[in-house]
Protein backbone atom coordinates (compact mmCIF):
# COMPACT_ATOMS: atom_id res chain seq x y z
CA UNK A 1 22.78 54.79 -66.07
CA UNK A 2 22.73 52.80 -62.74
CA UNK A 3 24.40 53.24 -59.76
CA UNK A 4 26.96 50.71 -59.31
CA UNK A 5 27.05 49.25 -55.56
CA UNK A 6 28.48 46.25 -53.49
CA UNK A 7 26.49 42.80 -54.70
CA UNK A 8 25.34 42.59 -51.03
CA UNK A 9 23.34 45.34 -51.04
CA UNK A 10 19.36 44.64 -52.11
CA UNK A 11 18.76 47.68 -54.65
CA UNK A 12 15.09 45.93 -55.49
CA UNK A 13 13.87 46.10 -51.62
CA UNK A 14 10.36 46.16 -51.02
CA UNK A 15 7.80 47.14 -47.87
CA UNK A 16 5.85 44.27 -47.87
CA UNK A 17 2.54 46.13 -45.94
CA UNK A 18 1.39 43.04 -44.24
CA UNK A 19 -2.38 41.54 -43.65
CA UNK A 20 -0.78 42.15 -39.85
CA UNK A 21 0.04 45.46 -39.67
CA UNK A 22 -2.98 46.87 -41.47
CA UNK A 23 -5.27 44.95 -38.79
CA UNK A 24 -2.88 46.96 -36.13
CA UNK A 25 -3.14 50.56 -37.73
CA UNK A 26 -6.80 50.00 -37.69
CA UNK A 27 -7.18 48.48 -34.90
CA UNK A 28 -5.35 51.65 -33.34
CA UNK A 29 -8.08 54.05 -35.47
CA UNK A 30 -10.44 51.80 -33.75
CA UNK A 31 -9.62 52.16 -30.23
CA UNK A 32 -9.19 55.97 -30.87
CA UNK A 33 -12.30 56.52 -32.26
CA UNK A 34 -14.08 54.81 -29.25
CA UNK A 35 -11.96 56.60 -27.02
CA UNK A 36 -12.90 60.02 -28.59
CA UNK A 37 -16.26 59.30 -28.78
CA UNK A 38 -16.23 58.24 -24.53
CA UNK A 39 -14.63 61.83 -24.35
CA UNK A 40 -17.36 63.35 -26.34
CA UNK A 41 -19.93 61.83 -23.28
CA UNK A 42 -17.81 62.28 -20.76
CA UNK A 43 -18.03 66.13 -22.05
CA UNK A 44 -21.80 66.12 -22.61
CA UNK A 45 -21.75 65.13 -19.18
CA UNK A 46 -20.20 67.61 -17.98
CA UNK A 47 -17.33 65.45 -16.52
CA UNK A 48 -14.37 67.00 -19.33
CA UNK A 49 -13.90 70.07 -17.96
CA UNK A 50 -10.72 71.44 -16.83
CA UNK A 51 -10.34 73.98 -14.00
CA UNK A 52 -12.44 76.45 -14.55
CA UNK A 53 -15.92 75.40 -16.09
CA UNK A 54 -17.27 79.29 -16.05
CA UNK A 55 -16.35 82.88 -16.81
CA UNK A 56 -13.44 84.48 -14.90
CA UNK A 57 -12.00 87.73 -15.55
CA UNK A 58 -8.65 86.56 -16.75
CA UNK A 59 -10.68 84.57 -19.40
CA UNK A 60 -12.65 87.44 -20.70
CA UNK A 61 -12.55 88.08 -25.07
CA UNK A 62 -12.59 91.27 -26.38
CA UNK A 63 -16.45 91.79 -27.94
CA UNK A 64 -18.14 89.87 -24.91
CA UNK A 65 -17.87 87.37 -22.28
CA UNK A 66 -16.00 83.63 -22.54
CA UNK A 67 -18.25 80.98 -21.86
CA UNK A 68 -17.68 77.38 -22.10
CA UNK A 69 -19.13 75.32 -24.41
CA UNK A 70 -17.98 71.26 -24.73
CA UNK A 71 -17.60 71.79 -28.56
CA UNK A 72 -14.66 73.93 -27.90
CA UNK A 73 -12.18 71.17 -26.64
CA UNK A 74 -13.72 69.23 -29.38
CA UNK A 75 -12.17 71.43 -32.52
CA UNK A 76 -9.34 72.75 -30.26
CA UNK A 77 -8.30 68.77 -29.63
CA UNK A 78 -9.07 68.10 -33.28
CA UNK A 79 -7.06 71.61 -33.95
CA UNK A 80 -3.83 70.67 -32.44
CA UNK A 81 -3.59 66.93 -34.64
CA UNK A 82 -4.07 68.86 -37.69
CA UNK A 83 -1.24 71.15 -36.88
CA UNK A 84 0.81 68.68 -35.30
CA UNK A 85 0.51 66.05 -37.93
CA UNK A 86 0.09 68.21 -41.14
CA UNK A 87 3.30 69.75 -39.59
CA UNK A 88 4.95 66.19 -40.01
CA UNK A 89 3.88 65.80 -43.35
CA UNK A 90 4.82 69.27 -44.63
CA UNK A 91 8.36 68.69 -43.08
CA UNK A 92 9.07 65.93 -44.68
CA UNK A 93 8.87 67.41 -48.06
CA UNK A 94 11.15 70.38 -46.86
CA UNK A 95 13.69 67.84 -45.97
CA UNK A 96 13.88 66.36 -49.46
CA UNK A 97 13.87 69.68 -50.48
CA UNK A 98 16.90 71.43 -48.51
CA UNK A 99 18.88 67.87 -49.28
CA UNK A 100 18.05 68.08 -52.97
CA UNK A 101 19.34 71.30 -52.93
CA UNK A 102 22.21 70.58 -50.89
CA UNK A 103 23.47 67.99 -53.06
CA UNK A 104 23.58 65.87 -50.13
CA UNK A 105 24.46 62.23 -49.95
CA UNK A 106 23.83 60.51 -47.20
CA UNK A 107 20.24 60.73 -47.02
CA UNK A 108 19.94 59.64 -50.53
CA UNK A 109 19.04 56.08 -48.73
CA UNK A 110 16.19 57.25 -46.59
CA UNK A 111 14.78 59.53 -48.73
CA UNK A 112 11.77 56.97 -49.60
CA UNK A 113 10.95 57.84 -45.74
CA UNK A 114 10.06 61.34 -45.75
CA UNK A 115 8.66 60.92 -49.42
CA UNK A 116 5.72 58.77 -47.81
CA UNK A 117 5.10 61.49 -45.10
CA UNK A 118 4.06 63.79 -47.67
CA UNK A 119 1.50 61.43 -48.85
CA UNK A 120 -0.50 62.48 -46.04
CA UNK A 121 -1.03 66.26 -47.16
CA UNK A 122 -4.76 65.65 -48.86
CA UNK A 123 -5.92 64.16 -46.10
CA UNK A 124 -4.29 66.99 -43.91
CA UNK A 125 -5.90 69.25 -45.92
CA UNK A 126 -9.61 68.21 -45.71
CA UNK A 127 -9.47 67.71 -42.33
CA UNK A 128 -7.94 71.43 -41.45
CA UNK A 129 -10.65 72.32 -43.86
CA UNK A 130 -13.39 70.66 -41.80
CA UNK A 131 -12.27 71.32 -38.51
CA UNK A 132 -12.09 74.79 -39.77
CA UNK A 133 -15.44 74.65 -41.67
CA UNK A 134 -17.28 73.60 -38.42
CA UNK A 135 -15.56 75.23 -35.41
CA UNK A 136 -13.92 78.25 -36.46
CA UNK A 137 -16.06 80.14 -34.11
CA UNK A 138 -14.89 78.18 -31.05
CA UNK A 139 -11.50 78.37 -32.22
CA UNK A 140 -10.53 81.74 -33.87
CA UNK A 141 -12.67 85.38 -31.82
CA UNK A 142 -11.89 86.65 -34.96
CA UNK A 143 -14.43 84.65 -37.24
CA UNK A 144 -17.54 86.27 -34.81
CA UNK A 145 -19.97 88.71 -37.36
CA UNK A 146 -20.20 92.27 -35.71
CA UNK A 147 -16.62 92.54 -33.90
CA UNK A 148 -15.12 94.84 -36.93
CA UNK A 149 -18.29 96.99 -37.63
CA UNK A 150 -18.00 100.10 -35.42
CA UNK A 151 -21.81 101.37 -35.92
CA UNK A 152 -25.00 98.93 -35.72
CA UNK A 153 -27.11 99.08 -38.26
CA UNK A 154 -28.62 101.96 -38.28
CA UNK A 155 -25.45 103.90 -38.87
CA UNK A 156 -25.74 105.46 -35.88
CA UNK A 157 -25.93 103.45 -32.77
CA UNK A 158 -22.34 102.55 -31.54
CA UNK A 159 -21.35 98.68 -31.96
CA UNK A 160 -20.66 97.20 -27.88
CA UNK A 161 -18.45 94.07 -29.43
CA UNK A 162 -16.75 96.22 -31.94
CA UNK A 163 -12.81 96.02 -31.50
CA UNK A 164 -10.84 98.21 -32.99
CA UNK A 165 -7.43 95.90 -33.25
CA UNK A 166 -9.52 93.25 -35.18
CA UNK A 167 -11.28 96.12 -36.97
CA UNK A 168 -7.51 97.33 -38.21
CA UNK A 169 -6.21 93.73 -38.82
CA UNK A 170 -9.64 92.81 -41.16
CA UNK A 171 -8.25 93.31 -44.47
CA UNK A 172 -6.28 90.05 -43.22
CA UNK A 173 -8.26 88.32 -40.86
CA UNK A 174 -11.66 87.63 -42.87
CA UNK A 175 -12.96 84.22 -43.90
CA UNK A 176 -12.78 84.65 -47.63
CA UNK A 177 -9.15 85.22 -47.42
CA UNK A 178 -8.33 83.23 -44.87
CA UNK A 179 -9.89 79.83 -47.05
CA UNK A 180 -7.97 81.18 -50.22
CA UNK A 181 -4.56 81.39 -48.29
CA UNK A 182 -5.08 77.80 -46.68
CA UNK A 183 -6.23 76.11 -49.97
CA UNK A 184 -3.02 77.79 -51.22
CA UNK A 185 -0.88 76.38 -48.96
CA UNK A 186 -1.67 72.91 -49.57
CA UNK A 187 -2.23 72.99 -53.58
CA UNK A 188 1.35 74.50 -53.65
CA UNK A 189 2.94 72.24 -50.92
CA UNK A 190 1.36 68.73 -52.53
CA UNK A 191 1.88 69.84 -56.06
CA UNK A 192 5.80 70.23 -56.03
CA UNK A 193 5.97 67.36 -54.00
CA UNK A 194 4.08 65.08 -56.17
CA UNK A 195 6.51 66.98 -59.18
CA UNK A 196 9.65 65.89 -57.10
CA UNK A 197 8.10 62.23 -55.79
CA UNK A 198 7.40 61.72 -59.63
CA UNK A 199 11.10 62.86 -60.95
CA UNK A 200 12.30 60.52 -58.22
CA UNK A 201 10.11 57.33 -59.38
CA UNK A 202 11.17 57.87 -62.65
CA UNK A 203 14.56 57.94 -61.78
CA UNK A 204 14.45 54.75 -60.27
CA UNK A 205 13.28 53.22 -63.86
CA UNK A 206 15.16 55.61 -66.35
CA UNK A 207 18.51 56.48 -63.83
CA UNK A 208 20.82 59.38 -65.65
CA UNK A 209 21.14 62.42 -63.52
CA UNK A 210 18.38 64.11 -65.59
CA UNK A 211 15.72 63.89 -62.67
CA UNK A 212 18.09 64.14 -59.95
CA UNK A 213 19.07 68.03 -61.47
CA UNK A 214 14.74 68.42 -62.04
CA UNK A 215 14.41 67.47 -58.55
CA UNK A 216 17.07 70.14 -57.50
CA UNK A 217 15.00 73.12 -59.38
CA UNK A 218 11.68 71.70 -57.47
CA UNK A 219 13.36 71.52 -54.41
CA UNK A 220 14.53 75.00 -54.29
CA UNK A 221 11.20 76.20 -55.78
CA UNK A 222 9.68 74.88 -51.97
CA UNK A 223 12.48 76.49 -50.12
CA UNK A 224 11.15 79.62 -51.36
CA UNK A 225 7.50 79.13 -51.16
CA UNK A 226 7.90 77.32 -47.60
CA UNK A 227 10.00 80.32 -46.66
CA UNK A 228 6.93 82.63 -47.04
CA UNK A 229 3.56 79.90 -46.21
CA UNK A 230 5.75 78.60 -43.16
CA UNK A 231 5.28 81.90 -41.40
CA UNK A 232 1.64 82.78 -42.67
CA UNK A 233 0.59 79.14 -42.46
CA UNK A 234 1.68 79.83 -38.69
CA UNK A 235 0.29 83.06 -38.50
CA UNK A 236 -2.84 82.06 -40.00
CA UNK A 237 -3.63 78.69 -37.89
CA UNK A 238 -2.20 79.13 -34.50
CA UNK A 239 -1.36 83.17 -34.41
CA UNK A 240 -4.53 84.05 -35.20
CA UNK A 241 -6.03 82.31 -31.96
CA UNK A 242 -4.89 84.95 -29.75
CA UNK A 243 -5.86 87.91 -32.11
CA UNK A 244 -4.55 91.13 -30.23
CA UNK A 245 -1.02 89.19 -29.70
CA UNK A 246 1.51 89.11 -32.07
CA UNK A 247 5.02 88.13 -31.80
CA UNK A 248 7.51 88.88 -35.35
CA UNK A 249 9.39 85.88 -34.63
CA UNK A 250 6.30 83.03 -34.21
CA UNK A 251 6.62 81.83 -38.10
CA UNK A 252 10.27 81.03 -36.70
CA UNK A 253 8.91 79.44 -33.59
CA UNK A 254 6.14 76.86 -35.12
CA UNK A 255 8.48 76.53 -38.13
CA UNK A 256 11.37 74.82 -35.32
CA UNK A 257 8.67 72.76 -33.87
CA UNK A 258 7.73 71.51 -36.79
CA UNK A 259 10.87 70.80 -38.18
CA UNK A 260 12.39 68.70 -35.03
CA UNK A 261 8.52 66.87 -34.95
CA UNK A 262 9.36 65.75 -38.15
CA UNK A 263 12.76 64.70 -37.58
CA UNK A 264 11.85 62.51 -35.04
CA UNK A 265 9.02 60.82 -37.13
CA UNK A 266 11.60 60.26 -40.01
CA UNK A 267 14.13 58.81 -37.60
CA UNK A 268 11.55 56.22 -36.01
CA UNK A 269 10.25 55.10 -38.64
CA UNK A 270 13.82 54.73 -40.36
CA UNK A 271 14.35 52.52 -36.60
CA UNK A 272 11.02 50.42 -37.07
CA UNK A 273 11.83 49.49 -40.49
CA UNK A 274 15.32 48.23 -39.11
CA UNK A 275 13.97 46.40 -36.62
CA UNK A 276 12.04 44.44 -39.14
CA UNK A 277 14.97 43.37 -41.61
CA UNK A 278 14.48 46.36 -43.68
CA UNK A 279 16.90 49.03 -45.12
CA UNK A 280 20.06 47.24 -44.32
CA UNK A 281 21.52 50.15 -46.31
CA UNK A 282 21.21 52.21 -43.21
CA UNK A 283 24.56 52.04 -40.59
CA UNK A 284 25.31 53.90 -37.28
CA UNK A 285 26.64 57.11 -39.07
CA UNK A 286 23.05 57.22 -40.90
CA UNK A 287 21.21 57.53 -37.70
CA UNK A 288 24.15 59.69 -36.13
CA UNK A 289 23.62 61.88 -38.98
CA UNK A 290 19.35 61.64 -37.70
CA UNK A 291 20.68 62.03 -34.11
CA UNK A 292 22.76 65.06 -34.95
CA UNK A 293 19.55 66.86 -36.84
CA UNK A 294 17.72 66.27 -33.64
CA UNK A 295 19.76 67.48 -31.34
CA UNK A 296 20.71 70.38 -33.42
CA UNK A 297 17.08 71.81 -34.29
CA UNK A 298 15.90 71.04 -30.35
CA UNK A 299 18.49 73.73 -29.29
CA UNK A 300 17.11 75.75 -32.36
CA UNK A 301 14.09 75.55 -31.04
CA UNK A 302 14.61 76.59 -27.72
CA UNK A 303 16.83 79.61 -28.96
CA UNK A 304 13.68 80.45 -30.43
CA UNK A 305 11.19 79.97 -27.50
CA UNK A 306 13.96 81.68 -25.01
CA UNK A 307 14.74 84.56 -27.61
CA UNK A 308 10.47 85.55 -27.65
CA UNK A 309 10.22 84.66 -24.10
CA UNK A 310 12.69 87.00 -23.12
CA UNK A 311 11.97 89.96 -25.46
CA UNK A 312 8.54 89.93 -24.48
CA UNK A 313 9.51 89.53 -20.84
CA UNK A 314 12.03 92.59 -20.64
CA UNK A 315 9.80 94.73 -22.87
CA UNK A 316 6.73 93.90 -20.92
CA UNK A 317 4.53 95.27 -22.80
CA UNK A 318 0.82 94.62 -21.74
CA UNK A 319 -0.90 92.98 -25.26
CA UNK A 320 2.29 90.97 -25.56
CA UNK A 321 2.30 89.88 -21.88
CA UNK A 322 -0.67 88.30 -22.07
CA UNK A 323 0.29 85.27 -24.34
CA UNK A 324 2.31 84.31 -21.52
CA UNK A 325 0.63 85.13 -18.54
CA UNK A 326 -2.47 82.82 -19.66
CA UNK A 327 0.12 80.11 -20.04
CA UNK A 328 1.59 80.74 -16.18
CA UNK A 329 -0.58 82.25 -13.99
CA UNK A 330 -4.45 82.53 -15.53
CA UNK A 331 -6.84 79.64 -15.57
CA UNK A 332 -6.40 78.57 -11.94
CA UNK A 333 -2.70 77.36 -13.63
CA UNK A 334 -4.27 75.31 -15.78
CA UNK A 335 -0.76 75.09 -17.88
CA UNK A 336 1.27 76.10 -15.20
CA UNK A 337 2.81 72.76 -14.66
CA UNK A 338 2.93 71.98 -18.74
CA UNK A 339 4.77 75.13 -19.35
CA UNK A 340 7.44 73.94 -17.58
CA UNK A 341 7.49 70.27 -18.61
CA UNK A 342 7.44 71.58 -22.49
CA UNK A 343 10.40 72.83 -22.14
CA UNK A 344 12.14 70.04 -20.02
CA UNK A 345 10.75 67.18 -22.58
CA UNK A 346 12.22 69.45 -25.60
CA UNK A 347 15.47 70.48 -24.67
CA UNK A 348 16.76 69.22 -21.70
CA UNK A 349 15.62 65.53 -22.17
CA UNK A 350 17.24 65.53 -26.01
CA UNK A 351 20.03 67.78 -24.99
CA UNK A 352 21.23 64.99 -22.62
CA UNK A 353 19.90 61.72 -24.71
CA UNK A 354 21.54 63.03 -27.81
CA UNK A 355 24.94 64.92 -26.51
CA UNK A 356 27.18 62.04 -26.88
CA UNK A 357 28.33 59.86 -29.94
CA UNK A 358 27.49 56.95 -28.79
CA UNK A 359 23.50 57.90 -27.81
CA UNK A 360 22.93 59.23 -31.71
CA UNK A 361 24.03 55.35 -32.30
CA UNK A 362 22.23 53.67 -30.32
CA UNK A 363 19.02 52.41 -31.69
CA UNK A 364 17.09 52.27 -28.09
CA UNK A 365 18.45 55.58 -27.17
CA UNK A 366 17.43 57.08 -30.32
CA UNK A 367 13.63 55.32 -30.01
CA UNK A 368 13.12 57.08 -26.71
CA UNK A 369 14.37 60.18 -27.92
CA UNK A 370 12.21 60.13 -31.12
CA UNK A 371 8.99 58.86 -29.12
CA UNK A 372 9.78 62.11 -26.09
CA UNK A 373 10.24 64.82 -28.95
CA UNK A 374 7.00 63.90 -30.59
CA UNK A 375 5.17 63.86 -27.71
CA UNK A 376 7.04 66.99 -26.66
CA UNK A 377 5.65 69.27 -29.75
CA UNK A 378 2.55 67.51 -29.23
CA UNK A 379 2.33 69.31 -26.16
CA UNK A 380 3.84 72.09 -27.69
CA UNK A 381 1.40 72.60 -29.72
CA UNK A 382 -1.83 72.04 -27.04
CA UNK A 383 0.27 74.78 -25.48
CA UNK A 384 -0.14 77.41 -27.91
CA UNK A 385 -3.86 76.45 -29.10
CA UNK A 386 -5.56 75.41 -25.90
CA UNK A 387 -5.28 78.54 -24.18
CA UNK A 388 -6.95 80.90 -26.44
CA UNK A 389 -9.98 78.70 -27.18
CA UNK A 390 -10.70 76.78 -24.17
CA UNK A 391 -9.22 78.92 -21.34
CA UNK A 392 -9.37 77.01 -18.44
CA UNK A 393 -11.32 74.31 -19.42
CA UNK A 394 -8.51 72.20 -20.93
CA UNK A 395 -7.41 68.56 -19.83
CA UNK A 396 -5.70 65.32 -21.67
CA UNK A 397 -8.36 62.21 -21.41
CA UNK A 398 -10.42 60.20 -23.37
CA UNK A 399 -10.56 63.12 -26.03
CA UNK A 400 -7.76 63.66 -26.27
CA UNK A 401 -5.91 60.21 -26.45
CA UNK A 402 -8.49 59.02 -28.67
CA UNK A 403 -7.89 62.15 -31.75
CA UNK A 404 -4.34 61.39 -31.12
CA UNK A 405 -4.70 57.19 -32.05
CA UNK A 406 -7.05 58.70 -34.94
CA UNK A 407 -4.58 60.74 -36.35
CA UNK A 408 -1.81 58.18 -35.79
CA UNK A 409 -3.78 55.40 -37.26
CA UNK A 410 -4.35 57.25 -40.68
CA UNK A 411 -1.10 58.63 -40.69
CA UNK A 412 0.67 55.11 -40.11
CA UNK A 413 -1.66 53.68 -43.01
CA UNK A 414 -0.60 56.10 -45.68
CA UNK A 415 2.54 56.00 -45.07
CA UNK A 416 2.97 52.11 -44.97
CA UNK A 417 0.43 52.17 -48.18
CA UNK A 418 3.30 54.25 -50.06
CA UNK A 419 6.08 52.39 -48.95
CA UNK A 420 4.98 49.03 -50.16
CA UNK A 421 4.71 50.63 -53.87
CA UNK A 422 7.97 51.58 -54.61
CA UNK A 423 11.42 50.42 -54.46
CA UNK A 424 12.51 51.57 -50.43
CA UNK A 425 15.90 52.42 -51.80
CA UNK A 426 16.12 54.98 -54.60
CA UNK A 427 18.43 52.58 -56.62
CA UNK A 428 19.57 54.62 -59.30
CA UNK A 429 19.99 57.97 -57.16
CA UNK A 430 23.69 59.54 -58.16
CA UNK A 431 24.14 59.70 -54.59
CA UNK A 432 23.14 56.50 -53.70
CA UNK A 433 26.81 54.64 -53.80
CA UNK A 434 28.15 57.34 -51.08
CA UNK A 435 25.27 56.94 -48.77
CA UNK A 436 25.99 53.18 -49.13
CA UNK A 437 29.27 53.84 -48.04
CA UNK A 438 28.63 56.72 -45.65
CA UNK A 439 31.18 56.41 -42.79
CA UNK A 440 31.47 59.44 -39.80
């Protein structure tokens, strides 16, 4: 059973992925991995460090002195696009979750968007698996040998790096687990979205509502298991990086930033495809709807960073203190400046772009929007990894730009790869005909 529409509307659309745009994505993977290898001299060199290129006593770890070594911007820079753009691709299968679930309509048109997104999860997971693999000891204290043992050797002679928090917190924090728990994330994630990307292709040859009500059942089934790995994934890959800090609401905190990051990707590349004579399913009250998600989960967010912020702050308690403090006053105020500028680029930039009617309709409003919130949790997400592994000896250059184009360049590819192989509109989705007509 089809869905019957208007005769104007092109149910058989196609991506063509042109000889054009594939030279552009890698030409973009091109220029970012010469960039990132001129960062990767310019470090050898000595020239990448940020403020303060030796041991202070705000930088100390627990179980022996900090000391900077260039390979630690290298994984943390590499660390931050994995979360940031596995983040993306995770998101975008938890919004064609919560929609399937929510019986909802008008995103029955772009759904071919965020089901291209997810396409990116292998390739998300190797490389958190090799950045992992390679620099977990300049990225995580925890991974060091000897920090949990409390006796040398001999049984007698008292351990100097042994810690007692990471010594309580082992059962959790040890590599075996830890590689189980990751390789369990992405299995499950990719899995039931390959089982709802595959009810959804069928659907488009069989129609019937058959696959629509399978897709339901698979989309709840990731509501609950995102519900648990989208706090332990957090826990696990940024938590973790400050080891003695905890905060019971930072599952909630990445879990925003991740959400509104992917927003904005679906919403751009729902614009770009516009732009270039495709989807002419998609009206105003589409992207309003887009605009309205935005604007919504940037204020979510930032009830979220104000509501840890300010519990820590009142309570001030000294291990949770820190997390902040390293971010404001430590490191010379290295991040001093950023701190601030995260939170004007994600609220107060989309709080006043997005607030009326007209902006969420607006296709250049809603480009500059889209293109300040990703670079917003971008920086978000330096913020909360760059810190704890680098200290002080941060910056944004060469290395930085260039893992960025890298990231972007692979991402762009799969996705465009995926859309040119299926039908951009689902046509026989039993929502389809209202998101045709969808009118706010």
């Amino acid at each position: 059973m089809g869905v019957h529409v208007e005769h104007h509307v092109d149910l058989e659309e196609r991506f063509v992925f042109s000889p054009k745009l594939k030279k552009n994505l890698l030409l973009i993977i091109l220029s970012g991995v010469l960039l990132f290898g001129l960062g990767i001299v310019l470090l050898l060199n000595g020239q990448g460090h940020g403020a303060e290129g030796h041991h202070e006593a705000g930088a100390a770890v627990h179980g022996g002195e900090h000391t900077f070594h260039w390979t630690q911007r290298l994984f943390a820079t590499l660390w931050v696009n994995n979360l940031f753009f596995t983040g993306i691709a995770v998101i975008s299968v938890f919004f064609c979750a919560y929609n399937y679930v929510a019986y909802a309509g008008w995103s029955s048109a772009i759904i071919r968007i965020p089901q291209s997104f997810g396409h990116f999860l292998p390739i998300a997971a190797v490389l958190m698996f090799g950045v992992f693999f390679f620099g977990h000891h300049d990225l995580f204290h925890w991974t060091h040998e000897g920090l949990t043992n409390k006796f040398l050797e001999d049984g007698k002679t008292l351990n100097p790096n042994y810690d007692k928090i990471l010594a309580g917190k082992a059962g959790y924090l040890n590599l075996p687990f830890y590689y189980g728990r990751m390789a369990s994330y992405f299995i499950l994630w990719f899995v039931v979205f390959k089982a709802m990307l595959n009810q959804s292709l069928k659907e488009d040859l069989n129609g019937g509502t058959e696959h629509y009500n399978k897709s339901i059942v698979l989309g709840a089934t990731f509501l609950l298991i995102f519900g648990v790995t989208s706090s332990t994934s957090a826990w696990d890959w940024v938590m973790s990086i400050d080891p003695h800090w905890f905060s019971t609401m930072f599952g909630w905190y990445v879990l925003a930033s991740w959400h509104v990051s992917g927003l904005a990707a679906i919403t751009l590349v729902v614009l770009l495809l516009k732009e270039n004579g495709y989807l002419k399913v998609v009206n105003d009250s589409h992207l309003h709807d887009l605009g309205k998600f935005m604007f919504a989960f940037s204020i979510f967010w930032t009830y979220v960073w104000f509501a840890q912020f300010l519990l820590i702050f009142y309570a001030n308690i000294p291990e949770e203190t820190n997390y902040f403090i390293d971010r404001l006053s430590r490191f010379g105020g290295a991040y001093y400046g950023l701190f601030f500028v995260n939170i004007f680029i994600n609220f107060v930039f989309p709080f006043i772009g997005l607030m009326t009617r007209e902006s969420k309709r607006l296709t250049i409003f809603l480009k500059i929007v889209c293109v300040g919130l990703l670079f917003g949790h971008w920086l978000d997400f330096y913020l909360m990894v760059m810190p704890g592994t680098t200290k002080g000896n941060s910056g944004f250059g060469a290395l930085e730009i260039g893992s960025i184009l890298i990231y972007l360049g692979i991402f762009g590819y799969v996705v465009a790869n995926f859309l040119s192989k299926a039908l951009l509109i689902p046509k026989n989705h039993p929502m389809l005909e209202e998101s045709i007509h969808h009118d706010i």
